[in-house]
C-alpha atoms as a PDB file:
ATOM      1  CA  UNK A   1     107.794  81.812  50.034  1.00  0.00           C
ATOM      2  CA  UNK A   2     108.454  78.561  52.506  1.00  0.00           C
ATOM      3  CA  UNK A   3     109.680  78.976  56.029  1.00  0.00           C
ATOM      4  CA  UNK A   4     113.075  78.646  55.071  1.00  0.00           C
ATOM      5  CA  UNK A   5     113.222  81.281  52.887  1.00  0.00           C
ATOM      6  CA  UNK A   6     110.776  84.050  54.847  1.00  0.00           C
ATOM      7  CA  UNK A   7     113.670  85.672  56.715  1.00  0.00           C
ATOM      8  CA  UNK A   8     113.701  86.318  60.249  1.00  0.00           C
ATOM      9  CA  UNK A   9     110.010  87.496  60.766  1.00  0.00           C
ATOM     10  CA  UNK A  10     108.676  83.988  59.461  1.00  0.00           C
ATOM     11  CA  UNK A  11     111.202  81.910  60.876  1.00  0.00           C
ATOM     12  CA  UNK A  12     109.160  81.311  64.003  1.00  0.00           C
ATOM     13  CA  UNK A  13     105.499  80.925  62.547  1.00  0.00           C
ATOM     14  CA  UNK A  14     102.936  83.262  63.967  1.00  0.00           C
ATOM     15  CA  UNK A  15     101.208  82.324  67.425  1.00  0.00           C
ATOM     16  CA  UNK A  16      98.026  80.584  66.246  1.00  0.00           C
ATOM     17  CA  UNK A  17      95.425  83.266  66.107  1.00  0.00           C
ATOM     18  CA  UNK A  18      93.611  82.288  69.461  1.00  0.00           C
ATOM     19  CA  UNK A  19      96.690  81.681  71.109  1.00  0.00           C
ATOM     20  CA  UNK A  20      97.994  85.478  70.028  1.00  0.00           C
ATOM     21  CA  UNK A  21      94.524  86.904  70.960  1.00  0.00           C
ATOM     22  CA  UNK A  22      94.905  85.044  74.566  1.00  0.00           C
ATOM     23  CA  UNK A  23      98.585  87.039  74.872  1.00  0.00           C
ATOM     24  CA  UNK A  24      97.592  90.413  73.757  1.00  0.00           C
ATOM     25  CA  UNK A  25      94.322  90.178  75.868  1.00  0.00           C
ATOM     26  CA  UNK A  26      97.090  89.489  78.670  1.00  0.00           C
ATOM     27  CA  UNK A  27      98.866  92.116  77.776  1.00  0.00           C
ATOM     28  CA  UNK A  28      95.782  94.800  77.580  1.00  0.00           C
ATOM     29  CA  UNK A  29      95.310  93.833  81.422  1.00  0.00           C
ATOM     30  CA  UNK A  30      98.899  94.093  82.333  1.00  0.00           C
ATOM     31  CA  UNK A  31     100.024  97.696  80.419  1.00  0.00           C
ATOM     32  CA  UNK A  32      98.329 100.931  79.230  1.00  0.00           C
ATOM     33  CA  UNK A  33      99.880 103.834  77.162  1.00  0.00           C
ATOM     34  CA  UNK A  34     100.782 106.988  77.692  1.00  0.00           C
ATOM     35  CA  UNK A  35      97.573 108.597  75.457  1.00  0.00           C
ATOM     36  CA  UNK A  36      95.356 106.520  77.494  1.00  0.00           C
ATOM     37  CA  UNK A  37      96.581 107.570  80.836  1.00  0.00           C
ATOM     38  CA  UNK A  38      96.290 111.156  79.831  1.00  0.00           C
ATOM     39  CA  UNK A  39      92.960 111.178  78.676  1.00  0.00           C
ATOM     40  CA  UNK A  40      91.938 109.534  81.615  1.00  0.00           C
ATOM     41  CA  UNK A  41      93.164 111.529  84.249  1.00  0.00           C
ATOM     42  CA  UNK A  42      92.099 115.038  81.869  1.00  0.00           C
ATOM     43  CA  UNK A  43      88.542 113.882  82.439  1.00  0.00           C
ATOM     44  CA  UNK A  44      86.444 115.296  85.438  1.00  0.00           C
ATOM     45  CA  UNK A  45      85.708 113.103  87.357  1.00  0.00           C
ATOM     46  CA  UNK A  46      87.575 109.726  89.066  1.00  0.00           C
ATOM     47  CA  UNK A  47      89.947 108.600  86.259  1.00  0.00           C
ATOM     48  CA  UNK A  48      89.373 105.210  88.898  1.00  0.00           C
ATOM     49  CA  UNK A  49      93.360 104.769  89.489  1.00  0.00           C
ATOM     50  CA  UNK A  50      96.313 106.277  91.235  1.00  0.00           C
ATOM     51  CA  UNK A  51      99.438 106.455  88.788  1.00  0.00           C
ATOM     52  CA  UNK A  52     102.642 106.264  90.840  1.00  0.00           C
ATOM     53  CA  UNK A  53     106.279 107.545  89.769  1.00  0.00           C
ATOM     54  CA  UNK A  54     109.304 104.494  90.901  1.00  0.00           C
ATOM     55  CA  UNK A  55     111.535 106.915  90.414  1.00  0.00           C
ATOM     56  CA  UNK A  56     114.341 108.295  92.488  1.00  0.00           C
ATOM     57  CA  UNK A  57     113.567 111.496  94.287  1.00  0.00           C
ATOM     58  CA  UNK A  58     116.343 113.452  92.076  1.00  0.00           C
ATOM     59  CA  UNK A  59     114.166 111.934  88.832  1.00  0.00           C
ATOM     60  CA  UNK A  60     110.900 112.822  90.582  1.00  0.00           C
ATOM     61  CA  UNK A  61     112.428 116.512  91.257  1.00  0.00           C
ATOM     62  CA  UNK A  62     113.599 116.978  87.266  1.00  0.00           C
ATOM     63  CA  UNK A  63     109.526 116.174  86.292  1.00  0.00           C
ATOM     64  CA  UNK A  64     106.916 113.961  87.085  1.00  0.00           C
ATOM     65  CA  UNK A  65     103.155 113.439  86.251  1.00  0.00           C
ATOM     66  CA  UNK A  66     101.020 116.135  87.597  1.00  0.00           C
ATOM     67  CA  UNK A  67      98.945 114.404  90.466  1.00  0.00           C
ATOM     68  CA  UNK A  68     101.645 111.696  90.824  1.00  0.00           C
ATOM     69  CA  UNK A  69     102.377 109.723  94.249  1.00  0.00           C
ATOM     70  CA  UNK A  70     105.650 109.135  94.643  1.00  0.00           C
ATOM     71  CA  UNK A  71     106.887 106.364  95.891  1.00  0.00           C
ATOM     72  CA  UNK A  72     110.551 104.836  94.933  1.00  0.00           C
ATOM     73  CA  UNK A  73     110.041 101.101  94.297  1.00  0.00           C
ATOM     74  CA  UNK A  74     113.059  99.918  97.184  1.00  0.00           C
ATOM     75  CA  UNK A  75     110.318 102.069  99.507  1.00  0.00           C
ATOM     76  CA  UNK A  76     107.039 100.163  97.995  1.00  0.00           C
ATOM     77  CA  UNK A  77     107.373  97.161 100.834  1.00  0.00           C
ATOM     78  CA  UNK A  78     107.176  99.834 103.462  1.00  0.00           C
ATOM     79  CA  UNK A  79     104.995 102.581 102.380  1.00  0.00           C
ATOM     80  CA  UNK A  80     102.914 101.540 100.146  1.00  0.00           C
ATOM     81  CA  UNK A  81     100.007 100.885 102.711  1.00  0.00           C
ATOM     82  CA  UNK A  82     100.290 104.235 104.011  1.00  0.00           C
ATOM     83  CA  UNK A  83      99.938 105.962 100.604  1.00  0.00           C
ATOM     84  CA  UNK A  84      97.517 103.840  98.621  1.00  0.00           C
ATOM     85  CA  UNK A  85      94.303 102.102  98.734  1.00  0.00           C
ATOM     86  CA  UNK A  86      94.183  98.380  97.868  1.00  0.00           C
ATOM     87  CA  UNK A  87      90.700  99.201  96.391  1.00  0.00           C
ATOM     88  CA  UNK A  88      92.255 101.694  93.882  1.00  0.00           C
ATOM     89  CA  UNK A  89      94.035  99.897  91.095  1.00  0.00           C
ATOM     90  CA  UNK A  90      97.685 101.709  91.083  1.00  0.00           C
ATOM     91  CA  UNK A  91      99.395 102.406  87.190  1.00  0.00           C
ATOM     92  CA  UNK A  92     102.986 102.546  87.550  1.00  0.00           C
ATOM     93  CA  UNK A  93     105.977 104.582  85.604  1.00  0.00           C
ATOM     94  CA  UNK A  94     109.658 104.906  85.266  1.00  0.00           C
ATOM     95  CA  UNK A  95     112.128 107.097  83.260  1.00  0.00           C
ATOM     96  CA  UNK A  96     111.084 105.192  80.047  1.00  0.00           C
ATOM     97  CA  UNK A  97     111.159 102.067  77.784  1.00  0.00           C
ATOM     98  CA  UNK A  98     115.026 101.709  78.913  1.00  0.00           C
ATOM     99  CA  UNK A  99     114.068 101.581  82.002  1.00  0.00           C
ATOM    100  CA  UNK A 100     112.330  98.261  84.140  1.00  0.00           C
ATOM    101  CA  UNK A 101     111.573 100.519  87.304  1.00  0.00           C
ATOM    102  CA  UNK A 102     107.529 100.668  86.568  1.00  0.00           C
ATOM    103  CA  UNK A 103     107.812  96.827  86.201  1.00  0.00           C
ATOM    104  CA  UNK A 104     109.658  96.158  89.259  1.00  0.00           C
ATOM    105  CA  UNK A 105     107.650  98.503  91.057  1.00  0.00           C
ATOM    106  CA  UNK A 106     104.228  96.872  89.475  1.00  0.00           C
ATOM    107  CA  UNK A 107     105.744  93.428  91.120  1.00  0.00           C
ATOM    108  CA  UNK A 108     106.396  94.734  93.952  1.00  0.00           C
ATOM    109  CA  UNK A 109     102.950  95.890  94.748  1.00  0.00           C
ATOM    110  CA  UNK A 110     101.605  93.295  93.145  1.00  0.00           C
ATOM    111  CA  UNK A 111     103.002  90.770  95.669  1.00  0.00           C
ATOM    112  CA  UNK A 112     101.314  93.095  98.234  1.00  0.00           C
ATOM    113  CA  UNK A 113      98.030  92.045  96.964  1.00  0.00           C
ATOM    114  CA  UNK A 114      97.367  95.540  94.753  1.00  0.00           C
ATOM    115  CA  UNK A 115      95.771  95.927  91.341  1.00  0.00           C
ATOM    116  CA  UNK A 116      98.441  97.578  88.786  1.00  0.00           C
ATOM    117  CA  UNK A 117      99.496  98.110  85.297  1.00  0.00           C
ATOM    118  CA  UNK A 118     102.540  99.546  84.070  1.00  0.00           C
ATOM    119  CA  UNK A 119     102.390 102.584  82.016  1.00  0.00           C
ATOM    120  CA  UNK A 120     104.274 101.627  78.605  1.00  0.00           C
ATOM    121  CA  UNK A 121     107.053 104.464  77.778  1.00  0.00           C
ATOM    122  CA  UNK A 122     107.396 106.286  81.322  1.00  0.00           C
ATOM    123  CA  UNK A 123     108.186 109.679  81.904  1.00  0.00           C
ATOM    124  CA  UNK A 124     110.078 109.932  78.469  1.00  0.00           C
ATOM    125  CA  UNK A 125     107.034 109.168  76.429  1.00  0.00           C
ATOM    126  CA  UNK A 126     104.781 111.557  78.557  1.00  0.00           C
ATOM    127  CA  UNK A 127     107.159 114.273  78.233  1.00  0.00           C
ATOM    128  CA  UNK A 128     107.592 113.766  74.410  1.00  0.00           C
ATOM    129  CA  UNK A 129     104.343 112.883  73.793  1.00  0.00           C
ATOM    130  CA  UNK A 130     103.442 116.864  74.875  1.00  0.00           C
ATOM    131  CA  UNK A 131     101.518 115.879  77.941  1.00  0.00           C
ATOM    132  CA  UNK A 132     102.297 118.304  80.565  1.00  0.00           C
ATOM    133  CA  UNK A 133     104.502 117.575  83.799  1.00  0.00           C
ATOM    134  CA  UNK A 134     105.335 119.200  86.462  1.00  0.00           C
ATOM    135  CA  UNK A 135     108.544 120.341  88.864  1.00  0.00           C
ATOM    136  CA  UNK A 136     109.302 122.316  91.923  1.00  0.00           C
ATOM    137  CA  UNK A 137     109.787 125.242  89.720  1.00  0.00           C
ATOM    138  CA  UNK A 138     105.892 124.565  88.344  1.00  0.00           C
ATOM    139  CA  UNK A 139     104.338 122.941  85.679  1.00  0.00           C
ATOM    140  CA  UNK A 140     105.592 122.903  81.980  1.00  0.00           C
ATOM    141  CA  UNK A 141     104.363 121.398  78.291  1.00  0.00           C
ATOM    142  CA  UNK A 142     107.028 120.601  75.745  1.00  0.00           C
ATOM    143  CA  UNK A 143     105.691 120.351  71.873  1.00  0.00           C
ATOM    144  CA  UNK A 144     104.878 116.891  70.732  1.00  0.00           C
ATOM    145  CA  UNK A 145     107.420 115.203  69.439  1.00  0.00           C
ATOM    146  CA  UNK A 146     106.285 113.943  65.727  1.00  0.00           C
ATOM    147  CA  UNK A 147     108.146 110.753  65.677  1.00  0.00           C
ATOM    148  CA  UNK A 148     105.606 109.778  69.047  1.00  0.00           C
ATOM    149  CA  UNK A 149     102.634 111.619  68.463  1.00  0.00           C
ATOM    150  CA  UNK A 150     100.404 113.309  65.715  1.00  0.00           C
ATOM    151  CA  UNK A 151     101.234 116.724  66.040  1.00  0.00           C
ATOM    152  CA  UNK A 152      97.484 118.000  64.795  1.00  0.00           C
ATOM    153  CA  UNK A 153      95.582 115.668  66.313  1.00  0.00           C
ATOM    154  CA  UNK A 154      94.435 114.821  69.778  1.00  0.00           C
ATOM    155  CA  UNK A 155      95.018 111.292  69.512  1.00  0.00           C
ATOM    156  CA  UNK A 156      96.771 108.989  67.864  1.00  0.00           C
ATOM    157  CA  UNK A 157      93.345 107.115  66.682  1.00  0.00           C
ATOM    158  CA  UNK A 158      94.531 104.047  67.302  1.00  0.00           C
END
């Protein structure tokens, strides 16, 4: 099959392979997932980050990330010095993939000299991934969702 013929996929060739490993490298320092966040902060000790919800305070009250700061990005420039450590590197979230809250908010405190990723799939793929969250009322678990997670299995394995 030539170019021509290869459809939309192969109609712009491939990144050469050291040019696609440079991007995704990039990418590994720039975003983590939802699975790897979790098991991270379910361990005992330091997961070594602070994961911070943009979100409005309305959002924040309807479920968040147990052990959350909150912090809505418009309020970043003027509290975040007050509520995090620049030592601590700082893993953002929004509502979801819809939603370019976490990556506004990841700019923003990235301009003010902090370390920080952006969580890929928010609050959305937490929830339906069957990690717990919490609200004012207390904390809750929702079953996995088996279009975004193995249902029988801890992990994805990927």
């Amino acid at each position: 099959m030539t170019p021509t013929t290869a459809g939309p996929v192969l109609r712009t060739a491939p990144a050469a392979p050291a040019e696609a490993a440079a991007y995704f490298r990039a990418s590994l320092a720039f975003h983590a997932d939802v699975s790897d966040v979790a098991a991270a902060l379910a361990t005992d000790g330091d997961p070594g980050f602070v994961v911070l919800d943009s979100r409005s305070t309305a959002s924040w009250d309807q479920g968040h990330i147990p052990g959350a700061v909150h912090l809505p990005t418009a309020l970043i420039p003027e509290q975040a010095g007050q509520l995090l450590d620049k030592s601590v590197p700082v893993v953002t979230y929004c509502w979801g993939p819809g939603c370019n809250g976490a990556t506004r908010a990841a700019l923003a405190l990235a301009e003010l000299g902090y370390q920080v990723k952006e969580m890929l799939g928010g609050f959305e793929y937490w929830v339906r991934e069957g990690f717990e969250f919490e609200t004012w009322q207390g904390r809750e678990r929702r079953a996995a969702d088996p279009l975004t997670a193995p249902v029988d299995a801890a992990d994805c394995g990927c």
